[in-house]
N, C-alpha and C. Protein backbone atom coordinates (compact mmCIF):
# COMPACT_ATOMS: atom_id res chain seq x y z
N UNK A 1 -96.89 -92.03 -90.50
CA UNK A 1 -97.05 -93.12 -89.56
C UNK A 1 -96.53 -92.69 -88.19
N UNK A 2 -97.31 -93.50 -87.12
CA UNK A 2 -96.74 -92.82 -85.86
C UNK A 2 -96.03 -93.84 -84.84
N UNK A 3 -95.20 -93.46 -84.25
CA UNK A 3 -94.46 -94.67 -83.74
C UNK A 3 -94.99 -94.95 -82.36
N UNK A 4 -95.19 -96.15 -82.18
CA UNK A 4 -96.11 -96.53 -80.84
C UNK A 4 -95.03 -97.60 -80.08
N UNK A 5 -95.53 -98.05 -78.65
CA UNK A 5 -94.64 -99.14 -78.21
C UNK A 5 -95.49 -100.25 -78.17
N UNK A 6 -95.20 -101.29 -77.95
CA UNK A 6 -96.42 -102.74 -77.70
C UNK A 6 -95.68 -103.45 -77.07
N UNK A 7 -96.09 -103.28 -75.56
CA UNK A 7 -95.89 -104.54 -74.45
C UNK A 7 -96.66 -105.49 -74.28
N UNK A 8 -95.80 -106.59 -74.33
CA UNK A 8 -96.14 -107.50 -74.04
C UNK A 8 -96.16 -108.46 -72.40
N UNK A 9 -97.61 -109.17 -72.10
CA UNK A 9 -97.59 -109.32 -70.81
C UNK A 9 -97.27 -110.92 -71.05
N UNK A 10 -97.14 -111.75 -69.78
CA UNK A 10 -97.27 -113.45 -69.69
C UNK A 10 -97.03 -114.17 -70.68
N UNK A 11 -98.11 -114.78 -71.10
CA UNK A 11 -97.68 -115.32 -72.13
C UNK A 11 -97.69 -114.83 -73.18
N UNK A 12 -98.01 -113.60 -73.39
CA UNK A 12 -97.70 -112.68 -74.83
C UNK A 12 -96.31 -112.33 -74.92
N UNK A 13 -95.93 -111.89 -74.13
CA UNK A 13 -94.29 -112.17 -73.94
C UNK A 13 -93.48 -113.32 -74.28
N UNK A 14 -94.30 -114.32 -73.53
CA UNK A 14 -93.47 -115.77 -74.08
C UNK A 14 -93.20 -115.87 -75.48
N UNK A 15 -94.94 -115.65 -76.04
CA UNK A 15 -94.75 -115.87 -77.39
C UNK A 15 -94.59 -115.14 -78.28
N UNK A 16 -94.10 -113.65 -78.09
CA UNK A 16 -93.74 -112.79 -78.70
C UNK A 16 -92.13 -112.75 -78.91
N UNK A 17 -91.48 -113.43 -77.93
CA UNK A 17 -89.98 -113.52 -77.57
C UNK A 17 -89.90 -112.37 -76.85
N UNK A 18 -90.23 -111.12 -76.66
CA UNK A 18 -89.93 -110.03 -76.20
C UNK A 18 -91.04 -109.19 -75.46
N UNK A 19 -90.69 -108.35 -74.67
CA UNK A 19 -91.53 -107.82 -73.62
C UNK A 19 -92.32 -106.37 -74.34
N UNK A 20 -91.20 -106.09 -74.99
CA UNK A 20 -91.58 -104.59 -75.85
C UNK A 20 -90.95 -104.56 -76.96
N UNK A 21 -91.61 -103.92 -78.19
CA UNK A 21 -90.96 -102.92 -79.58
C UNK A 21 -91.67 -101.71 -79.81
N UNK A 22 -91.03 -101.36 -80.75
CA UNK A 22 -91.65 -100.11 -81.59
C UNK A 22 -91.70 -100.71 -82.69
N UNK A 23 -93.21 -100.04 -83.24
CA UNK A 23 -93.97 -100.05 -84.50
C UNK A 23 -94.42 -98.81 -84.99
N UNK A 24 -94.38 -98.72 -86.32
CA UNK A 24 -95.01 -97.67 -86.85
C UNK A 24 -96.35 -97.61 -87.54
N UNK A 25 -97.37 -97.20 -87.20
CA UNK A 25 -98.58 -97.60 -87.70
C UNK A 25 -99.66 -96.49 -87.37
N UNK A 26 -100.69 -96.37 -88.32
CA UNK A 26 -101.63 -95.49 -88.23
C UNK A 26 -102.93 -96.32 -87.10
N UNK A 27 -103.00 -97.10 -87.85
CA UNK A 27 -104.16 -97.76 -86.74
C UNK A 27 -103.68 -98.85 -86.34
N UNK A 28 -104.90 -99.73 -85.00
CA UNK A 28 -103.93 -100.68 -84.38
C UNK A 28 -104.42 -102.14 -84.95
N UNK A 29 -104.76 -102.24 -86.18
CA UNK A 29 -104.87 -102.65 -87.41
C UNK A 29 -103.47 -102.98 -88.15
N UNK A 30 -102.66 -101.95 -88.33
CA UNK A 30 -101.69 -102.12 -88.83
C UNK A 30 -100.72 -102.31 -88.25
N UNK A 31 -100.69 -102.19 -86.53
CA UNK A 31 -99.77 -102.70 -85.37
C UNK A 31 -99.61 -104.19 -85.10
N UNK A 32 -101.00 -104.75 -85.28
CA UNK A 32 -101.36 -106.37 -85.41
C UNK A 32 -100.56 -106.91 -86.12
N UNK A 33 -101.29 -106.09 -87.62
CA UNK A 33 -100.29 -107.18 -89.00
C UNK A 33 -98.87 -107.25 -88.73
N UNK A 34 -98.26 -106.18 -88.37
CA UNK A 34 -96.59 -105.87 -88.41
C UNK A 34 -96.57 -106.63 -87.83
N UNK A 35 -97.00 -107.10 -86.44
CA UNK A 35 -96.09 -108.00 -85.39
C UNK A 35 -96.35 -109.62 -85.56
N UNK A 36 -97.79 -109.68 -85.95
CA UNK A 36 -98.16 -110.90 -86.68
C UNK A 36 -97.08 -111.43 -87.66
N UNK A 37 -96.63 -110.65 -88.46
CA UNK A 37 -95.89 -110.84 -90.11
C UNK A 37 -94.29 -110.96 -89.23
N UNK A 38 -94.17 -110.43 -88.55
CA UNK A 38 -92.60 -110.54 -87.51
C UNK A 38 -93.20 -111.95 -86.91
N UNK A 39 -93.90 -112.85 -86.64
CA UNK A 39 -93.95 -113.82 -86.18
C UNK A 39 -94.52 -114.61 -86.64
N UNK A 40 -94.14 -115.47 -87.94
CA UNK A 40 -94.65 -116.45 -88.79
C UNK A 40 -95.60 -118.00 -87.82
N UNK A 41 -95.43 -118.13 -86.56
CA UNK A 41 -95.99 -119.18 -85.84
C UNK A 41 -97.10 -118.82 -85.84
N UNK A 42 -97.98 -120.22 -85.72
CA UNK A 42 -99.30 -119.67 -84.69
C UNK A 42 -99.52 -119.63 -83.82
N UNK A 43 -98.53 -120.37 -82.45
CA UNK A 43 -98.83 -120.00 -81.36
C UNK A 43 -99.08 -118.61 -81.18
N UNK A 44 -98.35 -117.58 -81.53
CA UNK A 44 -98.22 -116.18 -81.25
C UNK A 44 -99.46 -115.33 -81.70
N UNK A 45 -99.99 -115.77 -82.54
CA UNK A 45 -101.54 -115.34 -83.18
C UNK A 45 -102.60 -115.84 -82.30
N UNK A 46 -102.58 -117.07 -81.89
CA UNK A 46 -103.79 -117.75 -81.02
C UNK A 46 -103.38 -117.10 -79.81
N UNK A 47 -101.83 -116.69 -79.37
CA UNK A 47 -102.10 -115.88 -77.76
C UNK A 47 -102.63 -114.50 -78.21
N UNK A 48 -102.48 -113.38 -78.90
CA UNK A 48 -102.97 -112.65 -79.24
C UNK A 48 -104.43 -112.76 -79.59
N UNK A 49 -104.86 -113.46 -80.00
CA UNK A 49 -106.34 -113.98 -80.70
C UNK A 49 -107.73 -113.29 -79.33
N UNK A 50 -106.38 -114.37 -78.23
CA UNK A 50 -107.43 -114.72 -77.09
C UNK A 50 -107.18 -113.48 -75.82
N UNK A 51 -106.28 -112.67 -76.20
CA UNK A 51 -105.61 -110.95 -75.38
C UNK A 51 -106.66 -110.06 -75.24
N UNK A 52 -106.43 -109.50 -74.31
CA UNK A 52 -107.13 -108.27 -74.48
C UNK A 52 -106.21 -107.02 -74.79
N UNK A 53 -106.59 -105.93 -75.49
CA UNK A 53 -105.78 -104.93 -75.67
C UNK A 53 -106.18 -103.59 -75.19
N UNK A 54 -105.18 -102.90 -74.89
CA UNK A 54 -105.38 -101.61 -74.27
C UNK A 54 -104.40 -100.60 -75.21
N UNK A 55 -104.79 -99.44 -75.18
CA UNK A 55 -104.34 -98.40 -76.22
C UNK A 55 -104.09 -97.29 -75.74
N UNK A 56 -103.27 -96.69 -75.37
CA UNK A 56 -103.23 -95.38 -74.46
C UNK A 56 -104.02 -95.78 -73.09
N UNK A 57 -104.09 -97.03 -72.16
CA UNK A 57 -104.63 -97.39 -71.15
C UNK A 57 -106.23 -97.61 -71.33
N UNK A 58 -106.68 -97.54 -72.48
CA UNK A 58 -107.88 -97.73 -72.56
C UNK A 58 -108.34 -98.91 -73.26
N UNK A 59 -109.23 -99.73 -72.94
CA UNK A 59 -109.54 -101.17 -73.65
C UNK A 59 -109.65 -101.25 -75.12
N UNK A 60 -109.44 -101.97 -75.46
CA UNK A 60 -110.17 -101.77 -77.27
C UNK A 60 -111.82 -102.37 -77.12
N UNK A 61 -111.73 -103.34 -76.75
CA UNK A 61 -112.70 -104.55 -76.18
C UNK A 61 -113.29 -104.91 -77.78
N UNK A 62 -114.51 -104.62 -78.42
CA UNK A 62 -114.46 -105.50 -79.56
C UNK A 62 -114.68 -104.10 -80.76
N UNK A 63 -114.16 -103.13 -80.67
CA UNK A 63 -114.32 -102.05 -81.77
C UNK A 63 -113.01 -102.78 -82.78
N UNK A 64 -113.66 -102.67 -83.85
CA UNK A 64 -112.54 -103.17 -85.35
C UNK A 64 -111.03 -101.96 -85.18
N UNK A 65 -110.30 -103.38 -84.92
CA UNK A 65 -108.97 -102.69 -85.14
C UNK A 65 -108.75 -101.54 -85.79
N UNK A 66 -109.27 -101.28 -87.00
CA UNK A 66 -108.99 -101.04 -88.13
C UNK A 66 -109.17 -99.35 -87.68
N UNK A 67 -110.49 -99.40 -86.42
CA UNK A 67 -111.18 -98.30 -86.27
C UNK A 67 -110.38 -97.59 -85.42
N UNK A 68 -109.46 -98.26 -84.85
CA UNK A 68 -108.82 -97.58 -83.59
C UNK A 68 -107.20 -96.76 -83.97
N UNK A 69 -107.51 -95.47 -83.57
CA UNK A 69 -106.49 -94.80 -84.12
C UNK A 69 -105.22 -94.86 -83.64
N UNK A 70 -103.59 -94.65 -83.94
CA UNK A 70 -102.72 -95.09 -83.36
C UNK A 70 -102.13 -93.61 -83.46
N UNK A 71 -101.70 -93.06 -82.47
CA UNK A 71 -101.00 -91.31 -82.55
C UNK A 71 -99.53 -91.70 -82.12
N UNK A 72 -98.29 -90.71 -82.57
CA UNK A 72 -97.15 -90.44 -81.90
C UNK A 72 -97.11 -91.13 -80.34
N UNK A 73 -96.12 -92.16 -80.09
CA UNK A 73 -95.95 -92.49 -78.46
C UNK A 73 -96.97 -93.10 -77.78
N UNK A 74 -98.05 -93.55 -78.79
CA UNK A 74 -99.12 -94.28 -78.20
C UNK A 74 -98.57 -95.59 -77.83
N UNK A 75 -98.95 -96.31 -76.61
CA UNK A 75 -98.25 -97.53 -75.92
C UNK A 75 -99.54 -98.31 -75.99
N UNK A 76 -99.55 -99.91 -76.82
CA UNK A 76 -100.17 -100.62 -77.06
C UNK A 76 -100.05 -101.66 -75.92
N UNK A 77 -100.95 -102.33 -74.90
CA UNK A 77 -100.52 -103.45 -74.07
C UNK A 77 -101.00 -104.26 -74.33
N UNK A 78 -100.62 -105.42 -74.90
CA UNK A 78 -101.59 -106.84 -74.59
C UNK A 78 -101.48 -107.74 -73.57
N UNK A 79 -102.41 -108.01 -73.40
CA UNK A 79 -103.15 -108.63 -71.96
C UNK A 79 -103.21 -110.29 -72.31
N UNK A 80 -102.76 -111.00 -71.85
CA UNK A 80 -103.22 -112.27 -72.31
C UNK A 80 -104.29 -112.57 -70.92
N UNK A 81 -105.54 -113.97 -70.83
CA UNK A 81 -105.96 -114.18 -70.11
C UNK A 81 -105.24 -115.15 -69.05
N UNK A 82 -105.38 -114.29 -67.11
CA UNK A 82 -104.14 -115.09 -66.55
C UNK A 82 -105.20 -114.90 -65.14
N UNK A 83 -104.83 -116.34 -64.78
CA UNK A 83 -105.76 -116.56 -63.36
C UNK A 83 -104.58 -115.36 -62.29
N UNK A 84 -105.82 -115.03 -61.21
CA UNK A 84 -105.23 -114.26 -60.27
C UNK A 84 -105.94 -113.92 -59.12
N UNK A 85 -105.67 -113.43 -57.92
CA UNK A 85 -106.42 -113.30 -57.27
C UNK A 85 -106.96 -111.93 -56.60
């Protein structure tokens, strides 16, 4: 397993309690569940639900989690949707 970081932005932060952790996980499939299963609410699933994610700075956009590989020091960001100008 490889250890990755996952920041959290706005309100993914809010509802994550925290800005960043480390996870260990092969894909970002198994980065989801961990942090999902660390956060029994649903608010924290419905902000994630509606996130966008980036993986080594690159989008996931709608490829299956499952598909997306997670390496050593890979930094996961989620994006929640936030007006701006």
């Amino acid at each position: 397993m490889a250890k990755c970081t996952v920041r959290y932005w706005a309100a993914a932060k809010d509802a994550a309690g925290t800005g960043e952790e480390t996870v260990e996980a092969d894909t970002l499939q198994e980065v989801v569940d961990t942090v999902c299963h660390a956060r029994a609410d649903g608010h924290f699933q419905r902000v994630l639900g509606v996130s966008s994610i980036l993986v080594d700075e690159k989008p996931v956009g709608s490829r299956p989690h499952r598909d997306v590989a997670i390496t050593e020091g890979s930094v996961i960001e989620v994006l929640p949707p936030f007006a701006g100008g």
